[in-house]
Protein backbone atom coordinates (compact mmCIF):
# COMPACT_ATOMS: atom_id res chain seq x y z
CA UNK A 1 -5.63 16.14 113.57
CA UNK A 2 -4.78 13.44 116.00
CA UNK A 3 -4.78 14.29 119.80
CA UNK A 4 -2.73 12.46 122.84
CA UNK A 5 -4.75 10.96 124.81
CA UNK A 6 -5.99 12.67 127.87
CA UNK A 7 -4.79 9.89 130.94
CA UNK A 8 -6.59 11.80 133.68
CA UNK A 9 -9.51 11.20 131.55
CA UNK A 10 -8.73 7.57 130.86
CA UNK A 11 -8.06 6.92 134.35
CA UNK A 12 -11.25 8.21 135.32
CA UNK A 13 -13.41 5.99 132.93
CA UNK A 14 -11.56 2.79 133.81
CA UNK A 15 -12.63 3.52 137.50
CA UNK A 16 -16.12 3.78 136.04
CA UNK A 17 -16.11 0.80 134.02
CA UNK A 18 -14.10 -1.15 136.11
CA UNK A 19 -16.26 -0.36 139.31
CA UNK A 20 -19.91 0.41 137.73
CA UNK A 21 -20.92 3.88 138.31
CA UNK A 22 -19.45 7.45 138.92
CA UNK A 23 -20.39 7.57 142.49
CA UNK A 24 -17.84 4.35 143.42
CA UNK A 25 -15.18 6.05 140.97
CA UNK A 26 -15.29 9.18 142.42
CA UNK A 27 -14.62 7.64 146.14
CA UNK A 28 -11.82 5.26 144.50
CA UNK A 29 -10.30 8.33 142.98
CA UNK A 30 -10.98 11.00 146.04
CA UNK A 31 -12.82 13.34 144.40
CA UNK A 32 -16.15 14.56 144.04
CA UNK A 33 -19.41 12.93 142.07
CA UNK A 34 -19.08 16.13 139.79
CA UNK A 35 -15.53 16.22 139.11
CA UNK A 36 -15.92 12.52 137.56
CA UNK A 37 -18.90 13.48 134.73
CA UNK A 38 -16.93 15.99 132.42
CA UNK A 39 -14.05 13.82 132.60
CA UNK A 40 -16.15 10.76 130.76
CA UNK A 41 -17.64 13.72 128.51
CA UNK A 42 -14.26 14.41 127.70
CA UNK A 43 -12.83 11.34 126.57
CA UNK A 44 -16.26 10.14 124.83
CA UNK A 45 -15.85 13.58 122.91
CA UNK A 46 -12.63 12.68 122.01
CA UNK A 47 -13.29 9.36 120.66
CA UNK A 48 -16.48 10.42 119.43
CA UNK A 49 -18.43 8.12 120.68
CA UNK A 50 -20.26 6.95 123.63
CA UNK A 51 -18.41 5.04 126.06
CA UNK A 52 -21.66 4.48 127.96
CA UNK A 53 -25.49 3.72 127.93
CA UNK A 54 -27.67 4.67 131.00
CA UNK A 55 -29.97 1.16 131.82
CA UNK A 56 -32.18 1.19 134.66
CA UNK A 57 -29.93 3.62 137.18
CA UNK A 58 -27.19 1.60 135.81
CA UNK A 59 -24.35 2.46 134.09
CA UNK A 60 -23.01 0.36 130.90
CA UNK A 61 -20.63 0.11 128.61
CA UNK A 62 -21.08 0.36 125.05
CA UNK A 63 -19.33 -1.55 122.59
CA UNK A 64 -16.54 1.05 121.92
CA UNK A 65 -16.57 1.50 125.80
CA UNK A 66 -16.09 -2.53 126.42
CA UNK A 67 -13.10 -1.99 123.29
CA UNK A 68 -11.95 0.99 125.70
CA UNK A 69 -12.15 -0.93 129.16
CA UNK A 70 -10.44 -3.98 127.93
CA UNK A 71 -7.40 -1.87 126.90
CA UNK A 72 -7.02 0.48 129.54
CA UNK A 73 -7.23 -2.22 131.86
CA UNK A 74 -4.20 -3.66 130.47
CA UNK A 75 -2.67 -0.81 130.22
CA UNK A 76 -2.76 0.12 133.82
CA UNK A 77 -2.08 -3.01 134.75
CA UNK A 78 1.01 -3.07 133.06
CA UNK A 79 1.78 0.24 134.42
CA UNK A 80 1.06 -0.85 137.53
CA UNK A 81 3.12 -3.91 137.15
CA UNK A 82 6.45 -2.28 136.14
CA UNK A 83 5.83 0.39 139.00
CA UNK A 84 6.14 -2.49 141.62
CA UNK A 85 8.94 -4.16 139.48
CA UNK A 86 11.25 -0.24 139.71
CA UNK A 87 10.02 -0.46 143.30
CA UNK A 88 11.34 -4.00 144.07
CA UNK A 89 14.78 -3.38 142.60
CA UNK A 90 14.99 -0.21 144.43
CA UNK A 91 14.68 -1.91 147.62
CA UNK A 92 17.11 -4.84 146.43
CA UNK A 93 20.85 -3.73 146.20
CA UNK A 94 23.33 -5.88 144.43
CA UNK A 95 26.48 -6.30 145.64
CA UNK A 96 29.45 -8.27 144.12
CA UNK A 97 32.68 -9.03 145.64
CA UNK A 98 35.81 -10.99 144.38
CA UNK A 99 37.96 -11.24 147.26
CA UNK A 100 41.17 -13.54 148.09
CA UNK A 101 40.23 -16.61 149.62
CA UNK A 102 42.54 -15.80 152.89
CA UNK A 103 40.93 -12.71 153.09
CA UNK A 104 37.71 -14.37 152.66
CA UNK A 105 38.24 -16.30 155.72
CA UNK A 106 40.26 -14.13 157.83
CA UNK A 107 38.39 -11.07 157.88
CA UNK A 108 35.32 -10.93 155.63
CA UNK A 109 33.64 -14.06 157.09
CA UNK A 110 33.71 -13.09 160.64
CA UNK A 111 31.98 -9.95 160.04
CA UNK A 112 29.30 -11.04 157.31
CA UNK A 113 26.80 -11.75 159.64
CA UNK A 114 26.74 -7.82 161.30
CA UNK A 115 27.14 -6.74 157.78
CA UNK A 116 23.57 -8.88 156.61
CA UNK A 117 22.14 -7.57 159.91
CA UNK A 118 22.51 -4.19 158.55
CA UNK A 119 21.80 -4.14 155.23
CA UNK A 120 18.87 -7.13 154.86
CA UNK A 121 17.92 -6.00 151.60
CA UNK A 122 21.54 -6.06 149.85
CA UNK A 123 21.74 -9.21 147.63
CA UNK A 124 25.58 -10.14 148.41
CA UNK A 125 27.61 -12.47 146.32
CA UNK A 126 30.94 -12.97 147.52
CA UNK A 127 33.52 -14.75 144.74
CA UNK A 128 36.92 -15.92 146.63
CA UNK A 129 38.93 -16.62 144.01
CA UNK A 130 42.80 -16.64 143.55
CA UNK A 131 43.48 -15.14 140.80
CA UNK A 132 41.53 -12.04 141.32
């Protein structure tokens, strides 16, 4: 029977991989050297494999852990990536206005500039038009 994957877990061995031991990881994450260990045992007994081979004090990756990196990477990137994107347009408000030319003129133009002063991050695009 197929699991979901455990994305603590995940998390937790791409800090490994991507930084090259558990000790780095742990600082990246904030947590403690032993709080970083069962979360790799996890996830390797999950997959059912090892994710990692101890060389020389080192820590690195197996084949199935390179597979592993390589897409988790990616994935957090793109996570990452459309995080910033919801952020952006958050912070950017649209605003569309079709207004009589006269009107335009008149009254709108004189007080665009307080209005921009204001509101820096509104995106405002003002259509004077006659036939409204």
């Amino acid at each position: 029977m197929a699991h979901d994957l455990n994305l603590n877990a995940t998390n937790y061995f791409e800090a490994v991989a991507r930084l090259g031991g558990v000790s780095k990881a742990a600082e990246e994450l904030g947590v403690s050297l032993s709080a970083v260990s069962p979360q790799i045992r996890q996830i390797e007994q999950q997959f059912r494999v090892r994710l990692f081979r101890r060389e020389k004090r080192r820590l690195l990756l197996t084949l199935d852990g390179e597979r592993l990196f390589q897409t988790t990477t990616q994935a957090f990137r793109m996570m990452r990536d459309v995080r910033s994107a919801i952020q952006r347009q958050r912070e950017n408000r649209h605003c569309i206005m079709r207004v009589s030319p006269s009107f335009a003129v008149w009254w709108l133009g004189p007080r665009i500039k307080q209005l921009m002063d204001v509101a820096p991050n509104w995106d405002l695009r003002i259509d004077a038009a006659p036939d409204l």
